[in-house]
N, C-alpha and C. Protein backbone atom coordinates (compact mmCIF):
# COMPACT_ATOMS: atom_id res chain seq x y z
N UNK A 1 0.83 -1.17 0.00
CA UNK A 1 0.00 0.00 0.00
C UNK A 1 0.89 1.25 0.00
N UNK A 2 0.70 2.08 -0.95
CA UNK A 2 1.38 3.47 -1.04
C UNK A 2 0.85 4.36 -0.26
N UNK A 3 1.78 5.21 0.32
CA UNK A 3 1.30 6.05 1.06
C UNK A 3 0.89 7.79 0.31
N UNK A 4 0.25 8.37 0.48
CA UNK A 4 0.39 9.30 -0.33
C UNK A 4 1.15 10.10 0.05
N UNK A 5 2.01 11.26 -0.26
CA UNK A 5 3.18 12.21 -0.06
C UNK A 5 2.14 13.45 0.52
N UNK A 6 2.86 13.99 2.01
CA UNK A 6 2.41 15.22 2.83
C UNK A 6 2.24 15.90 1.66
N UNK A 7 1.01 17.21 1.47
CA UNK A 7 1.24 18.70 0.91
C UNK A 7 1.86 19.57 1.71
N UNK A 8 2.62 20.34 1.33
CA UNK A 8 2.99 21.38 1.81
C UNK A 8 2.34 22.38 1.51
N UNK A 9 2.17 23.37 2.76
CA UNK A 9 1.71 24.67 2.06
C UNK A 9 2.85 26.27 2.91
N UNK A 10 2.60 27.19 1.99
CA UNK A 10 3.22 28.04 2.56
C UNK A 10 2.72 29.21 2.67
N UNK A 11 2.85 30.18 3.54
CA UNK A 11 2.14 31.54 3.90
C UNK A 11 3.04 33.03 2.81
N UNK A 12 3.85 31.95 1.92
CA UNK A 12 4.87 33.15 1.15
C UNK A 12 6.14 33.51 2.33
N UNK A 13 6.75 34.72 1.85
CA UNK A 13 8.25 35.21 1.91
C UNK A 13 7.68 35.31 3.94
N UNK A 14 6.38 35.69 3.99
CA UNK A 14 6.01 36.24 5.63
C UNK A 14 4.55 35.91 5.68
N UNK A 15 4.04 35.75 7.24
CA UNK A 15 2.35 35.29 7.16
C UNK A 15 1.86 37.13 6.95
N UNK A 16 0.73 36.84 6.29
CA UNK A 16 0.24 37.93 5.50
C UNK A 16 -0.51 38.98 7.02
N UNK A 17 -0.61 38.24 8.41
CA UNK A 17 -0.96 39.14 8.72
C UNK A 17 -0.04 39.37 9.82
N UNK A 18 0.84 39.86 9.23
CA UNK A 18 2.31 40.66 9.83
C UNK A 18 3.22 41.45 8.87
N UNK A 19 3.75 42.39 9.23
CA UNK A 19 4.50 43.61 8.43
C UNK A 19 5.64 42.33 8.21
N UNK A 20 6.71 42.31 6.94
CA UNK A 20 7.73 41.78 6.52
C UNK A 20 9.22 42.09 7.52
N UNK A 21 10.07 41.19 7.89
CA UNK A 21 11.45 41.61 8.62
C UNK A 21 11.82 42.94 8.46
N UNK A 22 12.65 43.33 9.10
CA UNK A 22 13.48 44.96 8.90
C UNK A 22 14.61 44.36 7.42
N UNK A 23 14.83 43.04 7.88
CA UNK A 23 15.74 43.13 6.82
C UNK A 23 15.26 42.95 5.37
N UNK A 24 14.31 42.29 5.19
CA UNK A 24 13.35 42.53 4.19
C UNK A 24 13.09 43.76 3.39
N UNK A 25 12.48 44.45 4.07
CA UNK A 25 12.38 45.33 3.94
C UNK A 25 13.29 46.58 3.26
N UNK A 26 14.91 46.27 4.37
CA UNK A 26 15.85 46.79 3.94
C UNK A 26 16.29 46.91 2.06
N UNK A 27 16.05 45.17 2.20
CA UNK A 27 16.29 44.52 0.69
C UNK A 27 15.94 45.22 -0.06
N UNK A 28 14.33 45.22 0.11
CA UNK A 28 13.27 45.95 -1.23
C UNK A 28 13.77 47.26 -1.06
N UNK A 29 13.96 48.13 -0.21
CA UNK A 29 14.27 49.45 -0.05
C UNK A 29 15.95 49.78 -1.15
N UNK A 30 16.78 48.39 -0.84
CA UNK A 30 18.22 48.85 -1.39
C UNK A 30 17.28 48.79 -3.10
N UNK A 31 16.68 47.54 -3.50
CA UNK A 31 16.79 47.36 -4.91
C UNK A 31 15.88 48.88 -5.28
N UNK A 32 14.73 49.28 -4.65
CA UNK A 32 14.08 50.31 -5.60
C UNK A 32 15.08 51.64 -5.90
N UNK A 33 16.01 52.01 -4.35
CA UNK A 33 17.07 52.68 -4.63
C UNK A 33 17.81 53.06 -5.78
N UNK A 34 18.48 51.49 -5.94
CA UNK A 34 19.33 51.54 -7.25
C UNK A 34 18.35 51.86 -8.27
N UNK A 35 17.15 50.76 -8.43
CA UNK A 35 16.49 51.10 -9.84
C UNK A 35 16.33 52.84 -9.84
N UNK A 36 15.67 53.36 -9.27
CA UNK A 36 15.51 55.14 -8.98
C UNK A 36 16.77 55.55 -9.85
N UNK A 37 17.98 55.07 -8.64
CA UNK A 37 19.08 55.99 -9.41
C UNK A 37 19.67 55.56 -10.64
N UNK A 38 19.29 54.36 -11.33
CA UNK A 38 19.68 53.80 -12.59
C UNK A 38 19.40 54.76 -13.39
N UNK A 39 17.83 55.06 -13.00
CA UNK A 39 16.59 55.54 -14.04
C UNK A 39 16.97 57.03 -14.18
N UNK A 40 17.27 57.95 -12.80
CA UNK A 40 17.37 59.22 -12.87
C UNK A 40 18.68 59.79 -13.25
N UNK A 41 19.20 59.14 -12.55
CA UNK A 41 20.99 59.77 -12.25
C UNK A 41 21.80 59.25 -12.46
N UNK A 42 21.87 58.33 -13.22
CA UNK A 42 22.67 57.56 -14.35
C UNK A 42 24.44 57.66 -13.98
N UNK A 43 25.47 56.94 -13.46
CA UNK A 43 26.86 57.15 -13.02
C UNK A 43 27.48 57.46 -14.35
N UNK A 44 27.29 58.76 -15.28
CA UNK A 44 27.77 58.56 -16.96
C UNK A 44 28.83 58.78 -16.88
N UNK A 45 29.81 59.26 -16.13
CA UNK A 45 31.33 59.07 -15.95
C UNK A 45 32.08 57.72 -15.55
N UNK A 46 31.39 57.36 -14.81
CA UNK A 46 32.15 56.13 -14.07
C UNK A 46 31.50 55.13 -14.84
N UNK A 47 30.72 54.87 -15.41
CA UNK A 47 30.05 53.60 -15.90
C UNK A 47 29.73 53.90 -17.28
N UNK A 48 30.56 52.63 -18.36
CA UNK A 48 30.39 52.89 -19.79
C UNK A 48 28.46 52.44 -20.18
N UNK A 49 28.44 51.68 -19.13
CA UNK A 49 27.31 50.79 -19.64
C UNK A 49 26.11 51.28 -18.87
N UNK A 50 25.72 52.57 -18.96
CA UNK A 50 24.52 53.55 -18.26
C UNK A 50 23.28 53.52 -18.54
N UNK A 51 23.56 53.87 -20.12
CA UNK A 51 22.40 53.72 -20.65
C UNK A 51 21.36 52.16 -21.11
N UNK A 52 22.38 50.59 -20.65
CA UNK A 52 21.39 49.62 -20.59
C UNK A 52 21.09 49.69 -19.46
N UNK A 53 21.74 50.15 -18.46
CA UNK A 53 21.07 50.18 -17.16
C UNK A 53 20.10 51.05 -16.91
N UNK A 54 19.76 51.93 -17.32
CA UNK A 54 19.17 53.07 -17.33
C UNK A 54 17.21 52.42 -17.83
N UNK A 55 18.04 52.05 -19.52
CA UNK A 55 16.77 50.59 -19.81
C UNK A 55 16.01 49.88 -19.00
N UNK A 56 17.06 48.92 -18.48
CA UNK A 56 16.51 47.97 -17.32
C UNK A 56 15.98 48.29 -16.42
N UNK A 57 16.34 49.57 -15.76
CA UNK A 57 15.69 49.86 -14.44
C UNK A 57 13.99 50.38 -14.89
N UNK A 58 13.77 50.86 -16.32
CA UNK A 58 12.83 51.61 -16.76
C UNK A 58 11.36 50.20 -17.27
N UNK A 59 12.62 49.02 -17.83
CA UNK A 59 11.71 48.03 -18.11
C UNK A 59 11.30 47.14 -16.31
N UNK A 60 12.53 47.88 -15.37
CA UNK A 60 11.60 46.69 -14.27
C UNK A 60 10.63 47.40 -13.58
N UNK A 61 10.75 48.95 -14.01
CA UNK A 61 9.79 49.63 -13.27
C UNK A 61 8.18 49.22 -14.10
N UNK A 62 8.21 48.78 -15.19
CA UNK A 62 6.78 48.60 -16.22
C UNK A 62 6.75 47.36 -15.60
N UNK A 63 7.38 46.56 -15.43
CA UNK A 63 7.38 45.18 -15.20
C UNK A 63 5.85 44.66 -14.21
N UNK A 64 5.38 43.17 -14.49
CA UNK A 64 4.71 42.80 -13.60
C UNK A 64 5.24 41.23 -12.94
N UNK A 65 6.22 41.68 -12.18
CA UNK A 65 7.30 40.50 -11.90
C UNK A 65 6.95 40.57 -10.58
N UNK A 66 6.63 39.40 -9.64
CA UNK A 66 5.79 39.19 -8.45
C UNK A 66 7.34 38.31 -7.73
N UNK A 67 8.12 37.69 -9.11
CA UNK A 67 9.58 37.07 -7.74
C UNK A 67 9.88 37.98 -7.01
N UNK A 68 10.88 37.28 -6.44
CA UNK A 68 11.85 38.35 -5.44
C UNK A 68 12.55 38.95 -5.94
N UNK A 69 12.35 40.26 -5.68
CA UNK A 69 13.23 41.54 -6.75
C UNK A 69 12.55 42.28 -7.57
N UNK A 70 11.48 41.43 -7.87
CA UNK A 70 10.75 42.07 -9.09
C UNK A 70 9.90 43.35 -8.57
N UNK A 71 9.57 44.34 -9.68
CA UNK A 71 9.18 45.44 -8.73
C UNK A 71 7.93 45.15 -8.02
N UNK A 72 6.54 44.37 -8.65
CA UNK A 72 5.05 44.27 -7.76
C UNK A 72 5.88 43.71 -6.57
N UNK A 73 6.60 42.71 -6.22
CA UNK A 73 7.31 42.74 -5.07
C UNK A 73 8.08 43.17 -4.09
N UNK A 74 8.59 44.37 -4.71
CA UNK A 74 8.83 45.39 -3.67
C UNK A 74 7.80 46.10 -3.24
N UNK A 75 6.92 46.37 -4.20
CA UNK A 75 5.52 47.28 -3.76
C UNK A 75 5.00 46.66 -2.80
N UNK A 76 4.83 45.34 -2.73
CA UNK A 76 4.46 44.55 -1.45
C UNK A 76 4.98 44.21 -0.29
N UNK A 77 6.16 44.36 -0.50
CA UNK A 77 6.80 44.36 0.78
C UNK A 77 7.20 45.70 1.23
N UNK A 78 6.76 46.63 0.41
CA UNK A 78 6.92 48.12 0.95
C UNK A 78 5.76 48.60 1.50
N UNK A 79 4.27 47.85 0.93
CA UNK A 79 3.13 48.04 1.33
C UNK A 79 2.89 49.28 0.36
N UNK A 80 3.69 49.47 -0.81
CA UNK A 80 2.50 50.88 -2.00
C UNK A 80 1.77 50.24 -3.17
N UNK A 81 1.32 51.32 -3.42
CA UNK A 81 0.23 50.65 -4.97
C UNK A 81 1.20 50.80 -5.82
N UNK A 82 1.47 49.54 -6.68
CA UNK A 82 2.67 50.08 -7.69
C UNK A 82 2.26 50.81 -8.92
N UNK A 83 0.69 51.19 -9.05
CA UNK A 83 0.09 52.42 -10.33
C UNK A 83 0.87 53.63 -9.60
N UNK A 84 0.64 53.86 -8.06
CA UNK A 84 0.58 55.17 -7.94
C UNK A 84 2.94 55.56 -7.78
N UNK A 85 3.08 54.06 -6.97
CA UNK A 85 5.00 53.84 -7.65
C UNK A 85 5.24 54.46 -8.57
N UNK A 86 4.79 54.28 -9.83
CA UNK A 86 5.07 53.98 -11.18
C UNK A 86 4.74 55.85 -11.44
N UNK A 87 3.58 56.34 -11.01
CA UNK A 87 3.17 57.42 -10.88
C UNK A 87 4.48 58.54 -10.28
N UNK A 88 4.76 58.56 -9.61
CA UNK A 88 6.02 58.72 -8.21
C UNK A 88 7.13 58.71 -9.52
N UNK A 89 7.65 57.26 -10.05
CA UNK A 89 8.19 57.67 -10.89
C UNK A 89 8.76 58.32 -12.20
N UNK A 90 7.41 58.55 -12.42
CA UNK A 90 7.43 59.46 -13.63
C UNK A 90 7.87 60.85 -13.52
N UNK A 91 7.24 61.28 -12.15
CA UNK A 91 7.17 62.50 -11.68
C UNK A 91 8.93 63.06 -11.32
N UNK A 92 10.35 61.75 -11.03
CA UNK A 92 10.53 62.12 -10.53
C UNK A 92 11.72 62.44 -12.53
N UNK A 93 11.47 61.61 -12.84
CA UNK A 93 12.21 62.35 -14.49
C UNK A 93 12.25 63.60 -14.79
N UNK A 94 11.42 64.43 -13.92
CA UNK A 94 11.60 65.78 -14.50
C UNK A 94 12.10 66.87 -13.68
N UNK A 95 12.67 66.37 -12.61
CA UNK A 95 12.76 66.83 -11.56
C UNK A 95 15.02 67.22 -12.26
N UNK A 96 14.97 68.72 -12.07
CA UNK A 96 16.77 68.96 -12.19
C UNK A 96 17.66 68.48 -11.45
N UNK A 97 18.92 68.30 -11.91
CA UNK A 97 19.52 67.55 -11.13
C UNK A 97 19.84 67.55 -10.17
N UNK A 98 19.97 68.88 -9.32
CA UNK A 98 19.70 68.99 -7.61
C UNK A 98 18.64 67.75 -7.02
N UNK A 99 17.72 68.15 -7.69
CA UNK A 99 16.48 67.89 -6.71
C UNK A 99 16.91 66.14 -6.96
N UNK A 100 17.21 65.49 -8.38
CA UNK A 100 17.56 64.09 -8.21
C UNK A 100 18.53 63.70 -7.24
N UNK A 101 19.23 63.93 -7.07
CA UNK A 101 20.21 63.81 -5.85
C UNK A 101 19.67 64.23 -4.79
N UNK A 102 19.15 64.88 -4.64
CA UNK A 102 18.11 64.78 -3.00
C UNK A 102 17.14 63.76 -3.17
N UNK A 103 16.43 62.98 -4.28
CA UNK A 103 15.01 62.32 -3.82
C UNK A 103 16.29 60.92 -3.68
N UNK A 104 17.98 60.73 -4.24
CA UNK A 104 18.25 59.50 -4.13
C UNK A 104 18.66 59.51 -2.11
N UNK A 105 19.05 60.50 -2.05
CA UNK A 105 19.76 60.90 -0.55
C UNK A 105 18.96 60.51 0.12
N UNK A 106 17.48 61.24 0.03
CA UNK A 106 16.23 60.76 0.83
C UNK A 106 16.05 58.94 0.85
N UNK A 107 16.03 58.43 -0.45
CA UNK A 107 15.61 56.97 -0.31
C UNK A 107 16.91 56.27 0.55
N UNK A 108 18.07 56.06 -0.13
CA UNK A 108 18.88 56.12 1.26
C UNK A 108 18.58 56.01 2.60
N UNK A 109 18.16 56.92 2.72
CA UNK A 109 17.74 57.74 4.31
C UNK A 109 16.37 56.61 4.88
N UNK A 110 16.18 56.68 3.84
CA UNK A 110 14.48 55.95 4.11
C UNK A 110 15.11 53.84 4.46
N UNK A 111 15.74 53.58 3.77
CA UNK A 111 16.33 52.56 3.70
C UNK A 111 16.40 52.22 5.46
N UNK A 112 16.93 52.98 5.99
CA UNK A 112 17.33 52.59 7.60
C UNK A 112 15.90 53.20 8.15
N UNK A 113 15.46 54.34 7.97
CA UNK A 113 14.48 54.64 8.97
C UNK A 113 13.15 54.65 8.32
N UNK A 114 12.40 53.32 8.09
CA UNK A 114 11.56 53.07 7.41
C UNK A 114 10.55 53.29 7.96
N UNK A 115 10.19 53.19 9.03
CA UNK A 115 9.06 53.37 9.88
C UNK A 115 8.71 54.87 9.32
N UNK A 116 8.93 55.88 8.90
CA UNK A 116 8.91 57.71 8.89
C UNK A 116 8.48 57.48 7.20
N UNK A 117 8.83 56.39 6.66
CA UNK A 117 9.04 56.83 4.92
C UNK A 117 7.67 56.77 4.87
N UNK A 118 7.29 57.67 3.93
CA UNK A 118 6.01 58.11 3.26
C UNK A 118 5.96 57.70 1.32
N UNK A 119 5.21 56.60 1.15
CA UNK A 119 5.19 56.06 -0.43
C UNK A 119 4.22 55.88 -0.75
N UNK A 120 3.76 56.03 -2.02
CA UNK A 120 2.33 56.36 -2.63
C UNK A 120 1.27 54.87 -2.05
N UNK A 121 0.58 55.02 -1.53
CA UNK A 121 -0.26 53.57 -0.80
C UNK A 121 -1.72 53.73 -1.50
């Protein structure tokens, strides 16, 4: 007589009714970072290869990628709507280059003291 094999089930990366780790969190906070500064502020001195990065960060921001990393997954573990994200980011392309270097300084900033960050929900 065969036995049948346990199911497993899982509640995902965290149980849904609890906020995600600090370090979690941290994670999604470093990757939207970079994508931001891929997208805005581009390293065009130091880095030959800017403008595919620049691409990529623009195609993961359209993206509907739910893995880990992908952006609907940071939106979720950041807790925002990623229309109004995506919104946020449009807004911030037009912004001169002062002000880009302050919204990357700020995310940074936001990275450690997440509890204070304010993102489109």
């Amino acid at each position: 007589m065969a036995t049948k094999p346990a199911i497993l089930s899982s509640e995902g990366l965290y149980p849904q009714n609890r906020r995600p780790d600090r370090e979690l969190t941290h994670l999604a906070m470093g990757i939207l970072t970079q994508a931001v500064r891929d997208l805005i502020s581009p390293q065009k001195k130091a880095e030959k290869d800017w403008e595919i990065w620049q691409k990529d960060s623009l195609d993961w921001f359209l993206s509907d990628s739910r893995h880990t990393g992908g952006f609907l997954w940071v939106c979720d573990i950041l807790g925002t709507d990623p229309d109004k994200m995506r919104d946020w980011i449009r807004g911030l392309r037009v912004l001169d280059r002062n002000e880009k270097k302050a919204t990357i300084l700020s995310l940074i900033r936001l990275t450690y003291l997440r509890g204070g960050a304010s993102f489109p929900r």
